[in-house]
Protein backbone atom coordinates (compact mmCIF):
# COMPACT_ATOMS: atom_id res chain seq x y z
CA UNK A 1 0.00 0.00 0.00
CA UNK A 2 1.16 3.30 -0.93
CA UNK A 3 1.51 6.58 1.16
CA UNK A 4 -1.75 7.54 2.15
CA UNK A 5 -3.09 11.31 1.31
CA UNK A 6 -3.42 13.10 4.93
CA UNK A 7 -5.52 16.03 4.91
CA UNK A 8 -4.80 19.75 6.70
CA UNK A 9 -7.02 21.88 8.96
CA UNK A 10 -8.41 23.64 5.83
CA UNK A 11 -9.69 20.87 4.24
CA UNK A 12 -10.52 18.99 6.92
CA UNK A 13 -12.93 21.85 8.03
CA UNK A 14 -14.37 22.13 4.50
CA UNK A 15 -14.98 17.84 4.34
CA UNK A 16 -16.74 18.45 8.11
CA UNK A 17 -19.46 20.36 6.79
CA UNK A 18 -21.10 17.67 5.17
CA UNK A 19 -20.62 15.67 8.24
CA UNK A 20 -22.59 17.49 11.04
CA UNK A 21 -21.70 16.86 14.24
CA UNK A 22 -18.13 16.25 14.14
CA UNK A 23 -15.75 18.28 14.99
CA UNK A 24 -11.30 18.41 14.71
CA UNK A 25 -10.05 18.53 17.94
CA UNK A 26 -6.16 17.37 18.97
CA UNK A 27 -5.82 16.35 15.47
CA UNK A 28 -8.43 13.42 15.17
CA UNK A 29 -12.29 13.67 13.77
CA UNK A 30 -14.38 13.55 17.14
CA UNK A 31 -17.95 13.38 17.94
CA UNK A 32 -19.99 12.54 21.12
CA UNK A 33 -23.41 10.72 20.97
CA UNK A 34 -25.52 11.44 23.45
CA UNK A 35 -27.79 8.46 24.27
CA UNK A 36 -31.21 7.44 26.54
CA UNK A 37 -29.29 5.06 28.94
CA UNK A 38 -26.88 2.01 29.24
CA UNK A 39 -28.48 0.05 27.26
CA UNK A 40 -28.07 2.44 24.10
CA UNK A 41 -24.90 2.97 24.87
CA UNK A 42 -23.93 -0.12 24.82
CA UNK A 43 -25.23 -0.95 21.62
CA UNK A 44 -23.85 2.29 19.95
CA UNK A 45 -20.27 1.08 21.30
CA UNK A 46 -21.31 -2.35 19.74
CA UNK A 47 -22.20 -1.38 16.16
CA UNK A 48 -19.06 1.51 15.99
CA UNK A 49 -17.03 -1.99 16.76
CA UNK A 50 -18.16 -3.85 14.25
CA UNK A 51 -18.41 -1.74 11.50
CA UNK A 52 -14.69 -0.33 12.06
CA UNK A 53 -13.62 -3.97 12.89
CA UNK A 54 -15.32 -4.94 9.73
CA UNK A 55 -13.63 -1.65 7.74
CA UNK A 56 -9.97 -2.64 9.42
CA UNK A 57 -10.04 0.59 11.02
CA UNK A 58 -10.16 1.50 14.49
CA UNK A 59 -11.23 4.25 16.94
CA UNK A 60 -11.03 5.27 20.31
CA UNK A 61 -13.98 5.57 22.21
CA UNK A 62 -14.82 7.07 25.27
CA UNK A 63 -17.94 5.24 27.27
CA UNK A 64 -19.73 6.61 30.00
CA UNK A 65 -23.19 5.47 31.26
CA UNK A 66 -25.17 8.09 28.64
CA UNK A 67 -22.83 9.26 26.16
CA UNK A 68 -20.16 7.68 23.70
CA UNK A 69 -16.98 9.58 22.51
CA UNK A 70 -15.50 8.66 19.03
CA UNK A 71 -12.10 9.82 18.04
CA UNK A 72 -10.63 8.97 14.12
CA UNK A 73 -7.15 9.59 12.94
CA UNK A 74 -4.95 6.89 10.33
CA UNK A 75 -1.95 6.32 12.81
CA UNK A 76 -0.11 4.66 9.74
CA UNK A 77 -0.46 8.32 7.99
CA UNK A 78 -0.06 10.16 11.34
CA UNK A 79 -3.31 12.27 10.56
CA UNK A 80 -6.88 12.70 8.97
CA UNK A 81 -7.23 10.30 5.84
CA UNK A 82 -10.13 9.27 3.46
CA UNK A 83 -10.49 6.32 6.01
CA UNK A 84 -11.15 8.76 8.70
CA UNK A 85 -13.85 10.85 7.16
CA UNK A 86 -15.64 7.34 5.05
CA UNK A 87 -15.47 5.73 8.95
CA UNK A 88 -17.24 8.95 10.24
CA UNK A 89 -20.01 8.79 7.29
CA UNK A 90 -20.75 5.19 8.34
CA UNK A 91 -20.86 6.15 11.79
CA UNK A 92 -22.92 8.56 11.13
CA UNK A 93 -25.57 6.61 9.28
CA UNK A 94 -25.62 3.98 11.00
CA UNK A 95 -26.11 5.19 14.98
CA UNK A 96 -29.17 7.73 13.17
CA UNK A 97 -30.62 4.69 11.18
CA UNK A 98 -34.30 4.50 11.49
CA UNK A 99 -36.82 3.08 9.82
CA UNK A 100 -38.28 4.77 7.22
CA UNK A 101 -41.72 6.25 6.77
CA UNK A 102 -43.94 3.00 5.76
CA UNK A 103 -41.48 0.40 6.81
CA UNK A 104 -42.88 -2.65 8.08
CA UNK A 105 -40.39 -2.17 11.20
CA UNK A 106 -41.50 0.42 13.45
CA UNK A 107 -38.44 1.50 15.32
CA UNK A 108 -38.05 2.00 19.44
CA UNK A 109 -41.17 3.61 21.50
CA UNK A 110 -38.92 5.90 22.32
CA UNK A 111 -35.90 7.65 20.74
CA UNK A 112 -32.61 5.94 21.69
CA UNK A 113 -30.52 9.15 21.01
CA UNK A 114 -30.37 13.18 21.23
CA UNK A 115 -31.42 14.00 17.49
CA UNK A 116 -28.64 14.51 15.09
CA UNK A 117 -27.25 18.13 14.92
CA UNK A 118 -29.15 20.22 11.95
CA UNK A 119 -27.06 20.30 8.80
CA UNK A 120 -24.87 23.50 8.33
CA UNK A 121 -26.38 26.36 6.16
């Protein structure tokens, strides 16, 4: 594998936007979910392991009994890579999934996390 393409502040910023929610702190993508209990955190932590386990690429993640930290960087690259922000955008998708208007599943009774942040204007 070649040398991977590492982003700077600049474009980082600019890639965010279309990303609400996270944020570049200490040189890694970060975002905090916000969730209803335990239980929902535990299952966020569960499906952010999988899917990066799946995708061969790992964050850290910060638990607590309501909330659940995610930081990205590519160590190999020593900073922000196409990994990071693709890892971010599953993330993303797949914490928020819910079924759809007309779905045969009919989701929780009640909402397992904060709502997403509004997309930037």
């Amino acid at each position: 594998m070649g040398v991977e393409r590492t982003y700077d502040s600049q474009e980082i910023g600019v890639r965010l936007a279309a990303i609400p929610g996270w944020s570049f702190e200490d040189g890694a993508l970060a975002r905090k979910y916000e969730t209803n209990g335990w239980g929902t955190t535990l299952m966020v932590v569960n499906a952010i392991g999988f899917l990066c386990e799946a995708a061969g690429h790992h964050p850290d993640l910060a638990v607590s009994w309501s909330s659940v930290g995610v930081r990205l960087w590519t160590h190999s690259a020593k900073g922000i890579t196409d990994k990071d922000f693709e890892a971010a955008r599953l993330i993303e998708e797949t914490i928020y999934w819910h079924p759809k208007d007309g779905s045969a599943l009919q989701g929780p009774p009640k909402p397992l996390l904060k709502p997403p942040p509004a997309p930037s204007a």
